[in-house]
Protein backbone atom coordinates (compact mmCIF):
# COMPACT_ATOMS: atom_id res chain seq x y z
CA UNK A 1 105.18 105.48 117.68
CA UNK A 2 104.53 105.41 113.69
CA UNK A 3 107.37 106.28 111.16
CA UNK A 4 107.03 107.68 107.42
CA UNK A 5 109.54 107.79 104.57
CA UNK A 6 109.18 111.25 103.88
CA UNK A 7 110.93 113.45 100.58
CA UNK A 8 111.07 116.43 98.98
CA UNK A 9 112.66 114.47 96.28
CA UNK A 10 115.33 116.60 96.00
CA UNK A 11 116.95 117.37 92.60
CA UNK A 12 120.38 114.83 92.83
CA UNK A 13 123.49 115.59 90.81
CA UNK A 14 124.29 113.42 87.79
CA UNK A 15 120.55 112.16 87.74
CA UNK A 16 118.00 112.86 85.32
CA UNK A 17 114.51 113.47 87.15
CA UNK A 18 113.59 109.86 85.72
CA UNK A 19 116.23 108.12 87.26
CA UNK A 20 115.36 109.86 90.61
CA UNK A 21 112.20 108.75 90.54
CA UNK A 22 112.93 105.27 90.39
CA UNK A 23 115.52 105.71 93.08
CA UNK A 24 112.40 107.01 95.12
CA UNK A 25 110.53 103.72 94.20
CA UNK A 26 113.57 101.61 95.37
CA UNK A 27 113.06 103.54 98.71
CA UNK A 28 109.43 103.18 99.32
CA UNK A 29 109.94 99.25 98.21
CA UNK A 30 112.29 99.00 101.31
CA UNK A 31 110.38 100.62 103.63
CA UNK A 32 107.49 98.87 102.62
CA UNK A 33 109.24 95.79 103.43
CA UNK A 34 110.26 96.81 106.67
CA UNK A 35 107.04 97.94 107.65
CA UNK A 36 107.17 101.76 107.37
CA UNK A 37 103.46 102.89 108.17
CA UNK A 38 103.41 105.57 106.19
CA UNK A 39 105.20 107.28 102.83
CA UNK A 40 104.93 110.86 102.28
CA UNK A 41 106.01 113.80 99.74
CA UNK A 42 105.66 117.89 99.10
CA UNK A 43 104.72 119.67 96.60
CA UNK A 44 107.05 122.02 95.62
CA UNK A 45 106.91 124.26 91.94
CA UNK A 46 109.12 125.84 89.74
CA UNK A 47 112.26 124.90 91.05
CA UNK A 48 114.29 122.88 88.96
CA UNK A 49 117.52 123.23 91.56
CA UNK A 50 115.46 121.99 93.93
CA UNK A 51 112.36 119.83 94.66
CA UNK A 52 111.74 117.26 91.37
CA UNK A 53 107.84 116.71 92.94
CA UNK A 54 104.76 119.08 91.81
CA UNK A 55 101.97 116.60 91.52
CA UNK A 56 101.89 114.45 94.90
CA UNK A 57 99.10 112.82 93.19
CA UNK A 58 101.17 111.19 91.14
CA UNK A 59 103.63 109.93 93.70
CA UNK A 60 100.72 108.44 95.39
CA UNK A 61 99.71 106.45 92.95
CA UNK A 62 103.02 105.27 92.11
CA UNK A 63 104.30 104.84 95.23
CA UNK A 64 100.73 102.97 95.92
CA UNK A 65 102.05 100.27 92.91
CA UNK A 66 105.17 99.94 94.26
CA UNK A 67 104.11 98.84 98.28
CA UNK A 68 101.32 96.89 99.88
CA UNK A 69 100.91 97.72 103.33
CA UNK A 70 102.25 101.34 104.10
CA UNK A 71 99.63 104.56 103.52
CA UNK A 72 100.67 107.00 101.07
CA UNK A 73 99.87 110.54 100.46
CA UNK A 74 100.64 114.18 99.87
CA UNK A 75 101.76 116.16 103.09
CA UNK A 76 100.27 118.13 101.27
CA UNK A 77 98.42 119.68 98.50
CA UNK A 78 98.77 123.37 98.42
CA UNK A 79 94.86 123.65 98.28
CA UNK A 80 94.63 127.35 97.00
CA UNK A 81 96.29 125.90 93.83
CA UNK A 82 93.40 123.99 93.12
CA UNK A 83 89.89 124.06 91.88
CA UNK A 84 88.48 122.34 94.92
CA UNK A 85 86.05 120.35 92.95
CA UNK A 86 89.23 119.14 90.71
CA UNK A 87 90.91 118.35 94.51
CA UNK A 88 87.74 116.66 95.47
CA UNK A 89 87.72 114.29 92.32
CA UNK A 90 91.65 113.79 92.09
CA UNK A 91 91.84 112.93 95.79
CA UNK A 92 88.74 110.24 95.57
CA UNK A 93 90.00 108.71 92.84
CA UNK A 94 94.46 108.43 94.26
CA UNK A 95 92.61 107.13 97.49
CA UNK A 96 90.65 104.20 94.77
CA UNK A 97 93.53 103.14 93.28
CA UNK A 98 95.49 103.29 96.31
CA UNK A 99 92.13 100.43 97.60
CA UNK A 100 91.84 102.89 101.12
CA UNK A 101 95.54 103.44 101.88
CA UNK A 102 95.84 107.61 101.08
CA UNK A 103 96.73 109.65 103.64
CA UNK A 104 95.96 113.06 102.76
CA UNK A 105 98.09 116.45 103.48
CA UNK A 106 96.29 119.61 103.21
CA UNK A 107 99.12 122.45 103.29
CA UNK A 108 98.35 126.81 102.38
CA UNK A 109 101.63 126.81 100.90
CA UNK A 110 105.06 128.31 102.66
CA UNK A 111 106.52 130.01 99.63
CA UNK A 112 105.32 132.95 97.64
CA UNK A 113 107.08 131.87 94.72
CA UNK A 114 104.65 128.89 94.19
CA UNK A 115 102.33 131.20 93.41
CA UNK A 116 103.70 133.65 91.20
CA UNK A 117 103.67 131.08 88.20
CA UNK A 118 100.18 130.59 88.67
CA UNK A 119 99.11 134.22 88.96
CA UNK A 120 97.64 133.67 92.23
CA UNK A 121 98.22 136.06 95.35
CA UNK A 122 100.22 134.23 98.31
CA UNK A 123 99.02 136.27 101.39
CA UNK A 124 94.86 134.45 100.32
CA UNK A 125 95.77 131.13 101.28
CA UNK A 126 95.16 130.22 104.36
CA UNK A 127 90.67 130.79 103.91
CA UNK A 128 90.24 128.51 101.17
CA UNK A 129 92.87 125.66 102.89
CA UNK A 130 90.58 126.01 106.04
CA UNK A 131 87.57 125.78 104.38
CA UNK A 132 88.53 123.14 101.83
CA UNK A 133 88.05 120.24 105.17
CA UNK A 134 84.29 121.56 104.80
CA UNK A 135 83.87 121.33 101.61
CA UNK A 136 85.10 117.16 101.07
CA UNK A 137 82.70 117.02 103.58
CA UNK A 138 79.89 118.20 101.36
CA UNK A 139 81.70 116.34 98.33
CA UNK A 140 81.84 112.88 99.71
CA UNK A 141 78.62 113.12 101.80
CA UNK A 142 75.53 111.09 101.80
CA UNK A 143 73.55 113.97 100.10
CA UNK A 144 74.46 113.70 96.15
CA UNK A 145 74.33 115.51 94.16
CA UNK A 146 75.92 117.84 95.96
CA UNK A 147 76.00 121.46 96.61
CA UNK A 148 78.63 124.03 98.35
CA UNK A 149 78.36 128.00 98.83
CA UNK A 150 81.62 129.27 101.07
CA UNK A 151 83.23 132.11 101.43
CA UNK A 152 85.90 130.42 99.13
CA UNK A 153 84.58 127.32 97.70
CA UNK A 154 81.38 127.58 95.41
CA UNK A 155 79.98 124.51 93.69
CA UNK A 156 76.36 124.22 92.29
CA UNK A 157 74.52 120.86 92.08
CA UNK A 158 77.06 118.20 91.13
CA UNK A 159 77.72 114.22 91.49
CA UNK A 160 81.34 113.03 91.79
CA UNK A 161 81.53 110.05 89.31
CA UNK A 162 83.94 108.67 92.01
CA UNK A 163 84.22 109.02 95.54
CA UNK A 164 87.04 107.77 98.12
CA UNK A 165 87.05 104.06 98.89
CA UNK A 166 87.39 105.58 102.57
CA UNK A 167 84.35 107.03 104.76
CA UNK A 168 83.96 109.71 104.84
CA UNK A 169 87.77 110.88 103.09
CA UNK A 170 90.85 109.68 103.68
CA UNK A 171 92.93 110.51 107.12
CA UNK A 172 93.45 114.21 106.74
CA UNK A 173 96.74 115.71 108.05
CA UNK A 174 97.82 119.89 108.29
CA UNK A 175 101.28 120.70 109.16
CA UNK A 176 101.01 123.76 111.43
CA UNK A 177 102.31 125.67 114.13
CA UNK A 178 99.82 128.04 114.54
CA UNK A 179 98.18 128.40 117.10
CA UNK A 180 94.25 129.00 115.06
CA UNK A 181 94.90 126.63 112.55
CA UNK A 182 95.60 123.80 115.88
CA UNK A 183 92.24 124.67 117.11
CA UNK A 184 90.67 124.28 113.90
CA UNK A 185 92.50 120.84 113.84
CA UNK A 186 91.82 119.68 117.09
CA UNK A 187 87.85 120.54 116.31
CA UNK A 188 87.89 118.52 113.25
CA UNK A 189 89.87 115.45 113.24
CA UNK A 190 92.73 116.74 111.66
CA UNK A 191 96.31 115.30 112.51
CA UNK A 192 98.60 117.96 113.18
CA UNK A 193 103.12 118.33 113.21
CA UNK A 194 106.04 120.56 112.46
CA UNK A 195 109.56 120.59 111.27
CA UNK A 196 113.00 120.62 112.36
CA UNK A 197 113.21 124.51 112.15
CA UNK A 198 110.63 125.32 114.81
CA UNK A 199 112.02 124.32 118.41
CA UNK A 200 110.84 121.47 120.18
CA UNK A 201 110.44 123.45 123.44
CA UNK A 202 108.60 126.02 121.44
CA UNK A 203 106.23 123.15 120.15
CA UNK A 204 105.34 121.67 123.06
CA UNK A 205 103.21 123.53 124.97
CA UNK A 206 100.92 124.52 121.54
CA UNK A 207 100.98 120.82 120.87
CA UNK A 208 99.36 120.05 124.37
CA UNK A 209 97.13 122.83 124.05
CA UNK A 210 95.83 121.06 120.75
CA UNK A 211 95.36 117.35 122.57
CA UNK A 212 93.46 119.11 125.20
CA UNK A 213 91.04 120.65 122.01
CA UNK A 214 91.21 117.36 120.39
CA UNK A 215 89.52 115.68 123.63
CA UNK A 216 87.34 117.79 124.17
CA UNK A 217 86.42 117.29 120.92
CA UNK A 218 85.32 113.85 121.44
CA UNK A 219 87.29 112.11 118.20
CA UNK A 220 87.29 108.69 119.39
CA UNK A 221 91.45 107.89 118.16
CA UNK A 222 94.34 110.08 119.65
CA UNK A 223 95.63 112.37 116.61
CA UNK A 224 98.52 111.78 114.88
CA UNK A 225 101.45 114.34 115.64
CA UNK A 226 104.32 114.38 113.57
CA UNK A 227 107.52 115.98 113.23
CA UNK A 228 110.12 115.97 110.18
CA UNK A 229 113.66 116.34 109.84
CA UNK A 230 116.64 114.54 108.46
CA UNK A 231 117.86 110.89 109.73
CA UNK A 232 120.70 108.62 108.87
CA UNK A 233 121.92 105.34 110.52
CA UNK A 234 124.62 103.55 109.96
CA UNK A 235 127.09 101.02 111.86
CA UNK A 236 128.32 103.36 114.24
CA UNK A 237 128.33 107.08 115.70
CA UNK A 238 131.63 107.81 114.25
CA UNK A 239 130.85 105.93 110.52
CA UNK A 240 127.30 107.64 110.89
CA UNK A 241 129.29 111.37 111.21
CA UNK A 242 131.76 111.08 108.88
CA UNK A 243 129.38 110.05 105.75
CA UNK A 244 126.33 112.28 106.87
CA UNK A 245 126.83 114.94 108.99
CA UNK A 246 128.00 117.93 106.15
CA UNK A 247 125.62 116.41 103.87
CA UNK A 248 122.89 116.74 106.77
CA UNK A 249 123.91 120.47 106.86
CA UNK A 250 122.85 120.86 103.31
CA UNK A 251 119.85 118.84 102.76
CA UNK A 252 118.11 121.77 102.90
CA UNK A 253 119.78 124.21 100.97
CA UNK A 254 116.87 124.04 98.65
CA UNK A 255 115.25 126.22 101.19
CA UNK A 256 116.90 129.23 99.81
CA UNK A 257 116.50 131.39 97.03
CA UNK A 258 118.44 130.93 94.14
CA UNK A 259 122.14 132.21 94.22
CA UNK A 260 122.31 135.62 92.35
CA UNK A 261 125.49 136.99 90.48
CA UNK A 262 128.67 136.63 93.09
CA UNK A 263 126.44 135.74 95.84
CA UNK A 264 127.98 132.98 98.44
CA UNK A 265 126.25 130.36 100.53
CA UNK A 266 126.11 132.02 103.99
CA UNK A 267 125.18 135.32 102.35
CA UNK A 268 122.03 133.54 101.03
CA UNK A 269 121.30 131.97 104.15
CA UNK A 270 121.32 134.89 106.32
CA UNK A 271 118.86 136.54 103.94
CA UNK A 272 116.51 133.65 104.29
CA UNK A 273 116.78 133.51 108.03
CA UNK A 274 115.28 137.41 107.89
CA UNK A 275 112.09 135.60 106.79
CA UNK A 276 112.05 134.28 110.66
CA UNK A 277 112.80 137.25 112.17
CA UNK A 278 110.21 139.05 110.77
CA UNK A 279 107.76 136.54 112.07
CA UNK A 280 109.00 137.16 115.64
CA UNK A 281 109.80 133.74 116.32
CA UNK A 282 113.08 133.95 117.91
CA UNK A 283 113.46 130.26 118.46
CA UNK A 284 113.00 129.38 114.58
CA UNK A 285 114.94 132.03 113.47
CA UNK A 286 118.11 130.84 115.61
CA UNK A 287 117.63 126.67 114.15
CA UNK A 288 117.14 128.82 110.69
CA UNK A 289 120.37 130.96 111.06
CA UNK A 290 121.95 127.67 111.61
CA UNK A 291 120.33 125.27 109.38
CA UNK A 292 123.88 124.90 107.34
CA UNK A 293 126.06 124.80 110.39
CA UNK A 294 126.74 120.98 110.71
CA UNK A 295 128.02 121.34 114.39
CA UNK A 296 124.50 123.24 115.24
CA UNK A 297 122.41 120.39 113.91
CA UNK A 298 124.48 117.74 115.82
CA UNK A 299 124.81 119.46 119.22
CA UNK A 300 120.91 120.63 119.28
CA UNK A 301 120.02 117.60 117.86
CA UNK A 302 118.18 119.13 114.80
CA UNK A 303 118.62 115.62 112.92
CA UNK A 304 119.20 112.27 113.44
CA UNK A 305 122.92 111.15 112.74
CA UNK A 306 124.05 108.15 114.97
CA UNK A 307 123.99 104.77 114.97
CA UNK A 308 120.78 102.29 115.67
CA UNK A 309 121.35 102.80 119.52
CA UNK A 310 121.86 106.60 119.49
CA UNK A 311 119.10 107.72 116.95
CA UNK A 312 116.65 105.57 118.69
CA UNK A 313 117.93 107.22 122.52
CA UNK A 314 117.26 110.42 120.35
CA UNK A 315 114.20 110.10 118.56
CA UNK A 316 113.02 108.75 122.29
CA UNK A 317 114.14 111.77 124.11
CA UNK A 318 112.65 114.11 120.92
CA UNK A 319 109.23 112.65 121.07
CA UNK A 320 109.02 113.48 124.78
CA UNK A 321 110.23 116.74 124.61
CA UNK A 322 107.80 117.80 121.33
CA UNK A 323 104.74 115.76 121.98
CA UNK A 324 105.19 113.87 118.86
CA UNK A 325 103.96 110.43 118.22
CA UNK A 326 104.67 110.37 114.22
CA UNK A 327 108.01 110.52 113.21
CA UNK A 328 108.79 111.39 108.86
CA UNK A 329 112.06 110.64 108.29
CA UNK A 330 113.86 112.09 105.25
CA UNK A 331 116.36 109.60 104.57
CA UNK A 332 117.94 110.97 101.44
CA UNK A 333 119.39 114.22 101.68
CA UNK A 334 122.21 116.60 99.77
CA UNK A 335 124.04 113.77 97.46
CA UNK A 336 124.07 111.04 100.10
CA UNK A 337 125.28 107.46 97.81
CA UNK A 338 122.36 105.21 97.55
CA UNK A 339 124.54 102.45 98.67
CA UNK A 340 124.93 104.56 102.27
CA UNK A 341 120.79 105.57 101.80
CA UNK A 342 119.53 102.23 101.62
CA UNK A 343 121.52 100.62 104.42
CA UNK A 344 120.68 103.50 106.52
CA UNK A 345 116.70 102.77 105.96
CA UNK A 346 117.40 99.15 106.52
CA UNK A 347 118.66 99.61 109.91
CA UNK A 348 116.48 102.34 110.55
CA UNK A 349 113.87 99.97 110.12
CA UNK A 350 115.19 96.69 111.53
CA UNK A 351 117.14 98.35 114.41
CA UNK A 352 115.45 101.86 115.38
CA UNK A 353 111.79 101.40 114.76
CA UNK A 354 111.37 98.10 117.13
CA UNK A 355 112.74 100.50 120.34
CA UNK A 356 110.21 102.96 119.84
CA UNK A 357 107.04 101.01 118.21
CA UNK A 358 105.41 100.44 122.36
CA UNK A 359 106.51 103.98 123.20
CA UNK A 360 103.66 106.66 123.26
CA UNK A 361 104.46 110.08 124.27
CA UNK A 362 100.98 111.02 124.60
């Protein structure tokens, strides 16, 4: 198995988004040190209550000066944000100063109110993410200068001053359950995953569909499959509970829409949980509904709360069950101390990680 430091970089109380950052760099430092393979982050907009992290390029870069060894990157860049001849020369460049170690996320965007601000239309998003593997192709090829003509994507004869240290781009990565975007995927080398909210039972059989697309394929490497959700480790089970388990049930709260007048916590839950049910997916909808329900994400097992013995026994048992070889860890969550944050990524790394690094559940 591989393991990522993953974040949102959630807003923190009594921290200004300066001092968060360098919290964030004090992270990445340790999991560098303990040989994380990989360091990851969103891109979120317009949310000051919640995600502190709109240009992933930046993180990269900075979290590239900060480590040696582990492979940073953007899981992902909402592409239909872009220009994607401004994507094409930002990426080339991060993955230059980075000397070959970006990993790149390529995401359509979950939330409609990332694209208000921008005046661009959510429900055209998925197209131009699709097509944007195609056109990098065309970017970094051996053909320069280069031309493209999609359906989304038009460029006329241009030269890149700079392309990626890596041939032909940097590792490309789509989070996705869907079932289309999988296939596409599978057909052209790009590593796949999911988070906590969608089912591991539900996962699985898509998941296996994909490896069976991705062989047939003929890549020559097994994909990457990852899946996300919250972890903390500590000394014991009972240590591990008391210091993480509420905070666990409101790492996400993010998630929601901001409160309105008189409006309460489970009230604005339920109404994002609607957002599930009108996608028909009965499973996600359920982990959704419960999200904030700290008994819920224990007993299903919806994140990773023990100590070195039990989150390993469960990240073990996970994998398995979701055909998932790549696990991103968010280690700091709701207002978790950094004291209790950094010893949990220390034995994380020196405890959990050395059980699973032989395993492969593929």
């Amino acid at each position: 198995m591989k393991f990522a430091h993953f974040s949102h970089i959630w807003t923190k109380p009594g921290m200004t988004p300066h001092q968060r950052y360098e919290q964030l760099w004090r992270e990445l430092g340790l999991c560098d040190e303990l040989g994380f393979d990989f360091g990851f982050c969103v891109e979120h907009h317009c949310r000051p209550d919640e995600s502190w992290m709109s240009s992933p390029s930046l993180y990269s870069v900075g979290a590239g000066a900060r480590t040696k060894n582990m492979r940073v990157g953007p899981m992902g860049y909402i592409v239909p944000l872009y220009p994607a001849l401004r994507l094409a020369e930002e990426i080339a460049i991060v993955d230059q100063m980075l000397g070959g170690r970006m990993e790149c996320g390529l995401v359509p965007g979950i939330s409609p109110e990332y694209f208000k601000p921008f005046g661009l239309g959510y429900e055209f998003r998925k197209s131009p993410t699709l097509e944007f593997v195609d056109y990098l192709r065309a970017a970094y090829g051996d053909k320069q200068p280069f031309s493209y003509d999609g359906e989304n994507h038009k460029t006329p004869s241009v030269q890149l001053s700079v392309q990626p240290a890596q041939k032909p781009h940097p590792p490309l990565w789509m989070m996705s359950r869907d079932p289309e975007t999988l296939t596409f995927c599978a057909e052209n080398g790009v590593n796949s995953g999911y988070f906590l909210v969608y089912p591991r039972a539900d996962a699985a059989p898509r998941y296996r569909v994909f490896l069976d697309q991705w062989k047939k394929a003929g890549w020559p490497r097994k994909p990457n499959l990852s899946y996300c959700t919250v972890v903390y480790v500590d000394e014991s089970d009972d240590k591990a509970i008391e210091t993480a388990l509420f905070r666990a049930s409101r790492a996400y709260e993010g998630f929601l829409p901001p409160a309105l007048p008189g409006e309460t916590f489970e009230e604005r839950a339920a109404k994002h949980a609607e957002n599930f049910t009108r996608r028909g997916e009965s499973g996600a909808t359920k982990h959704m509904a419960n999200l904030f329900n700290p008994d819920y994400i224990l007993k299903n097992e919806l994140v990773f709360i023990g100590s070195a013995k039990t989150v390993a026994e469960k990240l073990h048992k996970a994998a398995s069950e979701g055909v998932f070889n790549t696990f991103m860890g968010e280690f700091n969550f709701s207002d978790l101390p950094e004291e209790d944050l950094m010893r949990s990524i220390k034995l994380f790394g020196e405890k959990v990680m050395p059980e699973l690094r032989g395993f492969e559940p593929y």
